[in-house]
C-alpha atoms as a PDB file:
ATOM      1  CA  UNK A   1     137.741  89.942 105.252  1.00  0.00           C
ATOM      2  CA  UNK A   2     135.469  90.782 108.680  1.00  0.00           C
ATOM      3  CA  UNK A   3     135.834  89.208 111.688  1.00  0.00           C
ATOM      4  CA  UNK A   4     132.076  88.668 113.997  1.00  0.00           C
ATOM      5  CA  UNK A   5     132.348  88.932 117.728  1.00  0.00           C
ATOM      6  CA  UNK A   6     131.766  85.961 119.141  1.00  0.00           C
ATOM      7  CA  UNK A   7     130.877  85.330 122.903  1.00  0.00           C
ATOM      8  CA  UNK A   8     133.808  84.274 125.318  1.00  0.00           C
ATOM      9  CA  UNK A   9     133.990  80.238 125.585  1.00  0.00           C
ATOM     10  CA  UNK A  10     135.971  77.345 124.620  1.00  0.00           C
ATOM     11  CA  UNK A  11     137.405  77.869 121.282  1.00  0.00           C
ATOM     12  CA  UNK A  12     140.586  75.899 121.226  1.00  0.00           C
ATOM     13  CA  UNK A  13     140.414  73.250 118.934  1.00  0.00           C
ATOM     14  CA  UNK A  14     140.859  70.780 117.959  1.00  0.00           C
ATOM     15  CA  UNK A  15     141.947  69.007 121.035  1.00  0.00           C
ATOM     16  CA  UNK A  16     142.543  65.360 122.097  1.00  0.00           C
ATOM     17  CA  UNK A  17     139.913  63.386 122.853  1.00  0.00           C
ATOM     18  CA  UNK A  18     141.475  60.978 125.413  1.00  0.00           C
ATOM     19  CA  UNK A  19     139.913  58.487 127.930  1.00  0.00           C
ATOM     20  CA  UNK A  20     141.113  58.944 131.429  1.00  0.00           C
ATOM     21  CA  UNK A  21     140.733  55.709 133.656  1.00  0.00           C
ATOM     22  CA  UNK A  22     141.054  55.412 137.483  1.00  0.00           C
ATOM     23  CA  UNK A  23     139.880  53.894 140.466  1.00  0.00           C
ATOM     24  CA  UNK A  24     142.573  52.300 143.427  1.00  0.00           C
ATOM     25  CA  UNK A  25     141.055  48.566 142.598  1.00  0.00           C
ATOM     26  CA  UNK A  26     138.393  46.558 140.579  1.00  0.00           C
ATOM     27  CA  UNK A  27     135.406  47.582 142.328  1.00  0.00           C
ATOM     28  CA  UNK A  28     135.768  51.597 141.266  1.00  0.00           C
ATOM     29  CA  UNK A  29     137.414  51.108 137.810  1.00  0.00           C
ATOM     30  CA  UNK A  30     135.989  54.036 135.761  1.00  0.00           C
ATOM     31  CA  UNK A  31     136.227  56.077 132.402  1.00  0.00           C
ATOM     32  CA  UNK A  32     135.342  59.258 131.475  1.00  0.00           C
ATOM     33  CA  UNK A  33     136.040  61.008 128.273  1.00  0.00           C
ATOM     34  CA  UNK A  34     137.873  64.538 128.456  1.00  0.00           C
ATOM     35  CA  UNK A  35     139.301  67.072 125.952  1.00  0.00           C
ATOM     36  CA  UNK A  36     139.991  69.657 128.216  1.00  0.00           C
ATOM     37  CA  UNK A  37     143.641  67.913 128.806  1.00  0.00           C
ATOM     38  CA  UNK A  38     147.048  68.955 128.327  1.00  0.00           C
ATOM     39  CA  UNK A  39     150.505  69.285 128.608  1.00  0.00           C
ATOM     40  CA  UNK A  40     151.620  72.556 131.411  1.00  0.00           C
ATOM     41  CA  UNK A  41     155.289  71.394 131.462  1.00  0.00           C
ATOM     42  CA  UNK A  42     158.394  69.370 130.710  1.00  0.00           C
ATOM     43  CA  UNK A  43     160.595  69.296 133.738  1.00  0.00           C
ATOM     44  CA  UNK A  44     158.857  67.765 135.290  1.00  0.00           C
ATOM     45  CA  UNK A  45     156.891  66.304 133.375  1.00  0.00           C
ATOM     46  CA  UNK A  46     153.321  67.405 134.230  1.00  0.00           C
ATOM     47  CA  UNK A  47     149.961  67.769 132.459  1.00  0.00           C
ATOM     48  CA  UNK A  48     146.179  68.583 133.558  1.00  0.00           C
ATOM     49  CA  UNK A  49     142.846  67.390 132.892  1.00  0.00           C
ATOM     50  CA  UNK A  50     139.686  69.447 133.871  1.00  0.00           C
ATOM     51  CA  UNK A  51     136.476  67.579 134.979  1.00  0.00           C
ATOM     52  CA  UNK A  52     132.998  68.680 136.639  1.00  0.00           C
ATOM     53  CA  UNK A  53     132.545  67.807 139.897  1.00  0.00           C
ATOM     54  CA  UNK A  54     129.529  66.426 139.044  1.00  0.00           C
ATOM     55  CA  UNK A  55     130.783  63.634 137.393  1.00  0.00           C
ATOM     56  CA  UNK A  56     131.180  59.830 138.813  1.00  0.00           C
ATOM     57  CA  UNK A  57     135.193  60.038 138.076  1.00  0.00           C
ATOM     58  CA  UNK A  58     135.677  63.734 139.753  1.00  0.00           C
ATOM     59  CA  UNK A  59     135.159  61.817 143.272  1.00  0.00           C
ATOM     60  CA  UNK A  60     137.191  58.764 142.078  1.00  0.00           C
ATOM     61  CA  UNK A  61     140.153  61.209 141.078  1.00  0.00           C
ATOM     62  CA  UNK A  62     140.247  63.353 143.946  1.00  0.00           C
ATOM     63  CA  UNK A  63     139.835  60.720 146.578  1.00  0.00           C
ATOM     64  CA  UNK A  64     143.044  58.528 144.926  1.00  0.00           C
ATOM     65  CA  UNK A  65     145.139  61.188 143.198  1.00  0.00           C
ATOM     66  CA  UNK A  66     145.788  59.083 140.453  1.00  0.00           C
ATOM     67  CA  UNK A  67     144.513  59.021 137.411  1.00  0.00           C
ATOM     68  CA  UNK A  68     146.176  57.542 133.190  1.00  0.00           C
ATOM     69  CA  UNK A  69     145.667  59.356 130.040  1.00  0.00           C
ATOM     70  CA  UNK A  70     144.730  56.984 127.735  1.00  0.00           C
ATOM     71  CA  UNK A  71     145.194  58.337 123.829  1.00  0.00           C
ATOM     72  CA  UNK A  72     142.284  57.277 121.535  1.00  0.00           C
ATOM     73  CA  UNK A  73     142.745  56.032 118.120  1.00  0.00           C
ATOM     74  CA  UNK A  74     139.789  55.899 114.858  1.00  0.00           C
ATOM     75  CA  UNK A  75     139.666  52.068 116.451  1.00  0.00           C
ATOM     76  CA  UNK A  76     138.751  53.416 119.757  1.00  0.00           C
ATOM     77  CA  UNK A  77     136.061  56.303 119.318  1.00  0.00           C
ATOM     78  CA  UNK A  78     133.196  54.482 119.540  1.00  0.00           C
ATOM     79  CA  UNK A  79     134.317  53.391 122.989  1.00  0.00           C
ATOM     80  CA  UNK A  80     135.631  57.128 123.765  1.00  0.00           C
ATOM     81  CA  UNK A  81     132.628  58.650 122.558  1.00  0.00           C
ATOM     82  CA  UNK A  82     130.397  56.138 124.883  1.00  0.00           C
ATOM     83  CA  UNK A  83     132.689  56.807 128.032  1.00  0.00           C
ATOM     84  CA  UNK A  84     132.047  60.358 127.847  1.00  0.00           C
ATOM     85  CA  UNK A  85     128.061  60.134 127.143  1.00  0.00           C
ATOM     86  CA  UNK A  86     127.064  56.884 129.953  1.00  0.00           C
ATOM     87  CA  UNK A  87     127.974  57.173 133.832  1.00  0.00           C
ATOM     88  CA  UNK A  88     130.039  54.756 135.534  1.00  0.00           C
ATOM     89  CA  UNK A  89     127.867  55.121 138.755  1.00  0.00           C
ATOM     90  CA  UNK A  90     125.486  52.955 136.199  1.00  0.00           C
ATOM     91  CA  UNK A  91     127.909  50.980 133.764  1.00  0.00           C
ATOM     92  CA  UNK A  92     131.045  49.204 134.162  1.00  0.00           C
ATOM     93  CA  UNK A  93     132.445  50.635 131.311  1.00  0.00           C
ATOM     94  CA  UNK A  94     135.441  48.564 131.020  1.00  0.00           C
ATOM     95  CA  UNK A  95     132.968  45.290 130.463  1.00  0.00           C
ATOM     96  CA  UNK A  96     130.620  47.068 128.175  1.00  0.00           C
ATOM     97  CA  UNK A  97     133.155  48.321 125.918  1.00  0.00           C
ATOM     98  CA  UNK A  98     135.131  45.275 126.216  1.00  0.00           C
ATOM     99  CA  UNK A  99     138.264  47.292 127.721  1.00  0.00           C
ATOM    100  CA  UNK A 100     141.082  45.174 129.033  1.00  0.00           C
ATOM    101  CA  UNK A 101     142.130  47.021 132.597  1.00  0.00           C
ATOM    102  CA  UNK A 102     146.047  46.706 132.792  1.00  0.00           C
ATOM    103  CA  UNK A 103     147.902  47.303 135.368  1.00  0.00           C
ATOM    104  CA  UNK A 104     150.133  50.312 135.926  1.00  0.00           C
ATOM    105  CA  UNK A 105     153.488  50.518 136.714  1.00  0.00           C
ATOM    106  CA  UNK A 106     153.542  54.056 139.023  1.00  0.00           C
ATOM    107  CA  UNK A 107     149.890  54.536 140.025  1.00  0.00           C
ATOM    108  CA  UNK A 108     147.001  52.234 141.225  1.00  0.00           C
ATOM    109  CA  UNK A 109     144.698  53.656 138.033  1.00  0.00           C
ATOM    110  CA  UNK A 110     143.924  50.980 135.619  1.00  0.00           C
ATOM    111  CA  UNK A 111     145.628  51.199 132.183  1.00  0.00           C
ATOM    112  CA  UNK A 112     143.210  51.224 128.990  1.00  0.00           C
ATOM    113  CA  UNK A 113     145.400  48.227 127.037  1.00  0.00           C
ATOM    114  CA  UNK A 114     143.783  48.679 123.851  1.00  0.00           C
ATOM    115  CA  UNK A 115     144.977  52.612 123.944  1.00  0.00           C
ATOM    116  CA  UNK A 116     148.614  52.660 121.952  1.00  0.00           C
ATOM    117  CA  UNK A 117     149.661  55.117 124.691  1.00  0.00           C
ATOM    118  CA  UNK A 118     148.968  55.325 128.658  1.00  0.00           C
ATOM    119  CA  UNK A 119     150.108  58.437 130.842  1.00  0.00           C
ATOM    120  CA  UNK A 120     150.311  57.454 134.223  1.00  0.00           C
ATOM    121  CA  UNK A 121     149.605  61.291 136.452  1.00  0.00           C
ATOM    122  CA  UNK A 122     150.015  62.006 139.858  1.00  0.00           C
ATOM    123  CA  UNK A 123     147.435  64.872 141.504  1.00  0.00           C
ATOM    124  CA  UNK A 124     150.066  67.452 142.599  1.00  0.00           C
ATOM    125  CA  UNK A 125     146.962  70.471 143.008  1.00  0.00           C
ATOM    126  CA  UNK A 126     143.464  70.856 142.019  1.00  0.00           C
ATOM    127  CA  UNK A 127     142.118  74.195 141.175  1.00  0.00           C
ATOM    128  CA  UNK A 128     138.509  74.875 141.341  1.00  0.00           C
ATOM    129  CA  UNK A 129     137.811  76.959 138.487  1.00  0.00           C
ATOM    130  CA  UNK A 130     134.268  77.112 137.917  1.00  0.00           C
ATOM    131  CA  UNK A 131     132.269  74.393 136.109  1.00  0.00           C
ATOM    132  CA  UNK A 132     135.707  72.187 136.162  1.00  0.00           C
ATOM    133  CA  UNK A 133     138.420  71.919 138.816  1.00  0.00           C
ATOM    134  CA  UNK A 134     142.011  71.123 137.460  1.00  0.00           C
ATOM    135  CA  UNK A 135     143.784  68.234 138.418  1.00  0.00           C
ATOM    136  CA  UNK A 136     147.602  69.378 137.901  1.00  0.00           C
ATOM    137  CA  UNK A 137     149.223  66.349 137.878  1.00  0.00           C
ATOM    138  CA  UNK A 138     152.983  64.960 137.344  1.00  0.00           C
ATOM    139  CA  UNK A 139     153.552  62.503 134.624  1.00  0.00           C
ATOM    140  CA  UNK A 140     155.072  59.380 136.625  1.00  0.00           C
ATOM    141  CA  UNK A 141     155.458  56.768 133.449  1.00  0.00           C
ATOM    142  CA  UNK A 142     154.238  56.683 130.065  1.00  0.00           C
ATOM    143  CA  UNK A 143     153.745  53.151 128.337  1.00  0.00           C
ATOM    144  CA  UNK A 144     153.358  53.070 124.621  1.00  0.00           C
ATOM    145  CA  UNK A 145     152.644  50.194 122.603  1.00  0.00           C
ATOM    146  CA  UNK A 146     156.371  48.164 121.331  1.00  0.00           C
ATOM    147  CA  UNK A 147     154.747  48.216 117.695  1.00  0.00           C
ATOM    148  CA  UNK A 148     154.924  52.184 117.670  1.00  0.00           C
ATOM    149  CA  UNK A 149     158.735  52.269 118.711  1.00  0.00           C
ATOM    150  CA  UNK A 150     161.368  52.392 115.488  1.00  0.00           C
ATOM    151  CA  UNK A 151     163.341  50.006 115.958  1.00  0.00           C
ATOM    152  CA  UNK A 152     166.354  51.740 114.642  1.00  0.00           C
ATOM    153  CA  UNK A 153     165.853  55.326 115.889  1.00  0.00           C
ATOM    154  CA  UNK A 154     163.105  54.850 119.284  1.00  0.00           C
ATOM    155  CA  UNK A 155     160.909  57.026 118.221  1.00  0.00           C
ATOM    156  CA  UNK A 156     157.213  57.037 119.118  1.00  0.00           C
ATOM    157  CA  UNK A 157     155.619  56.995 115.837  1.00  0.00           C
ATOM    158  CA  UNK A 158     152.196  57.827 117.244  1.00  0.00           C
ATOM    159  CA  UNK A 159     150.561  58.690 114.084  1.00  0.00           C
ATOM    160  CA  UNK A 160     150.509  55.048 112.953  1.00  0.00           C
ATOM    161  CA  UNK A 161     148.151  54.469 115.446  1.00  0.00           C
ATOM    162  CA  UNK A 162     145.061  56.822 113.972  1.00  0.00           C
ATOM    163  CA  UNK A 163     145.266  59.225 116.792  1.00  0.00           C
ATOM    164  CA  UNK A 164     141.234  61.342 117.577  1.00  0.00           C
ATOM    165  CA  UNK A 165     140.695  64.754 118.263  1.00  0.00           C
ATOM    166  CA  UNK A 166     137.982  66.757 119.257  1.00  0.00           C
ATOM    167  CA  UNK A 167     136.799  70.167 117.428  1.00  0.00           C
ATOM    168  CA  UNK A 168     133.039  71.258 119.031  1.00  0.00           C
ATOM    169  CA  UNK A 169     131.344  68.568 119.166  1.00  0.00           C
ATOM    170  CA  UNK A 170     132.748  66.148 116.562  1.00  0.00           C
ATOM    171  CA  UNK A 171     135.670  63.437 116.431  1.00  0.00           C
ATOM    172  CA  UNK A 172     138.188  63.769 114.009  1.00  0.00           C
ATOM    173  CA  UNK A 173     141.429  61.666 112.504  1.00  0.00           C
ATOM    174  CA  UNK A 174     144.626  63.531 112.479  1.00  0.00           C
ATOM    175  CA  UNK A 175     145.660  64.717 109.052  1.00  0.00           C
ATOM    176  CA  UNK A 176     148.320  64.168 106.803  1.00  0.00           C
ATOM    177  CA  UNK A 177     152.303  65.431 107.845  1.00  0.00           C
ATOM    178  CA  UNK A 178     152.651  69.114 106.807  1.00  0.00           C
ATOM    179  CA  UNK A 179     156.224  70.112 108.438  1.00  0.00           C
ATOM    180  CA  UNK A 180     157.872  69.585 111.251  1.00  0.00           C
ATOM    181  CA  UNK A 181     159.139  71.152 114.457  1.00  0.00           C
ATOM    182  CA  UNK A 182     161.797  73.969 113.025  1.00  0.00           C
ATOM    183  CA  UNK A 183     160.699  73.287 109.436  1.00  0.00           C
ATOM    184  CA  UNK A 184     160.425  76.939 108.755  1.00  0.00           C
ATOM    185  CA  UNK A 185     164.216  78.060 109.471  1.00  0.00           C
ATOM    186  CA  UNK A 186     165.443  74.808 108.195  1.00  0.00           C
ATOM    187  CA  UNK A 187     168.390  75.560 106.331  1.00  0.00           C
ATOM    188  CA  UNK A 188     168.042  74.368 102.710  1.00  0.00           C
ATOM    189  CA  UNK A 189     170.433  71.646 101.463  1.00  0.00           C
ATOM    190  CA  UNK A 190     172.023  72.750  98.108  1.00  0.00           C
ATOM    191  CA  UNK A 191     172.017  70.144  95.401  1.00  0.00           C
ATOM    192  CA  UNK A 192     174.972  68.897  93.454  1.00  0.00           C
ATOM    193  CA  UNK A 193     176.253  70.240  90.924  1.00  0.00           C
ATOM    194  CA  UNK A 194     177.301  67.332  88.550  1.00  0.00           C
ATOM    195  CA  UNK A 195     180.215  68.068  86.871  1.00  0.00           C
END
C-alpha cells in the first residue's frame, strides 16, 4: 500500500466539537463553536482552546479570562453547528437557539445548561500562533449532569449522552465501545475448570 504526500495542515481528527460560552454578564453572553480544544495536562488540571482573533468571542475571552467548555451531544449539533457559522456581534445566540445561560460556580462565563458537561477554564497564557492564539487555561470546576453519574460507582458515563465530534468538515456520533484504557495487557482471567 502507497502513501500520497499531502500538504502540512490540520489533520487530527476527529476532534470534539464543543461550544465555548463567555461573557462577565448578560449583555456580552456569547458562543462560538471550536474543535481546536484540548486537554495539555492533569495536575493541574488545564486545557486550551484556539480561536481567531477575528472572531466576536476572541475579544470577549481575552478581555475576561474566563471562558466554559460546553460538550455537545447528537441533541445539540444543530445549535453547535449554528454557533460556529452566525456572529454574536449580530445574534444573541443563547435566545435564538433557545440556550438556557446558567450560572457558574468558579468563573463569571455563562454555563450552556442543556450541555451534559460544563468546564469552567481560567486564561493562565495566550499564545499567538498564527491564524489562532491559544488560550491555556486551568480547569477551575467541571459540572456534569446528576443523570450521567452511577450511582453505585460515580462514574461519568458520558457516552449516554450522544457525545459530537468533528472530522473535516462534518459532525459525527461517537461509536460503539471497542476496549478500554489498558485493555491490551489486561491479564486474561482463566475459566473454571468444573470438576
Amino acid at each position: 500500500m502507497g502513501k500520497t504526500l499531502w500538504k502540512p495542515g490540520t489533520m487530527i481528527y476527529p476532534l470534539p466539537a464543543v461550544m465555548v460560552s463567555c461573557g462577565a454578564d448578560p449583555a456580552e453572553y456569547n458562543i462560538i463553536t471550536i474543535s481546536w480544544t484540548g486537554t495539555i495536562c492533569t495536575d493541574p488540571a488545564m486545557c486550551y482552546v484556539s480561536v481567531r482573533p477575528s472572531r466576536h468571542s476572541y475579544t470577549i475571552i481575552r478581555k475576561n479570562g474566563e471562558f466554559v467548555i460546553n460538550l455537545t451531544t447528537r441533541a445539540l449539533a444543530f445549535a453547535a453547528d449554528w454557533c460556529g457559522v452566525k456572529s454574536g456581534a449580530d445574534h444573541d445566540k443563547f435566545a435564538e437557539m433557545n440556550l438556557t445561560p446558567g450560572k457558574a460556580s468558579k468563573v463569571n462565563a455563562p454555563l450552556i445548561m442543556e450541555s451534559p458537561v460544563n468546564i469552567e477554564c481560567i486564561v493562565r497564557e495566550i499564545r499567538e500562533l498564527g491564524s489562532h492564539h491559544m488560550f491555556i487555561s486551568e480547569v477551575a470546576a467541571i459540572n456534569a449532569d446528576e443523570a450521567l453519574i452511577d450511582e453505585r460507582t460515580g462514574a461519568l458515563r458520558l457516552y449516554e449522552a450522544n457525545p459530537v465530534c468533528y472530522s473535516h468538515g462534518k459532525y459525527y456520533e461517537t461509536g460503539k465501545l471497542i476496549g478500554k484504557f489498558g485493555f491490551s495487557v489486561e491479564k486474561k482471567r482463566k475459566k473454571k475448570d468444573k470438576a
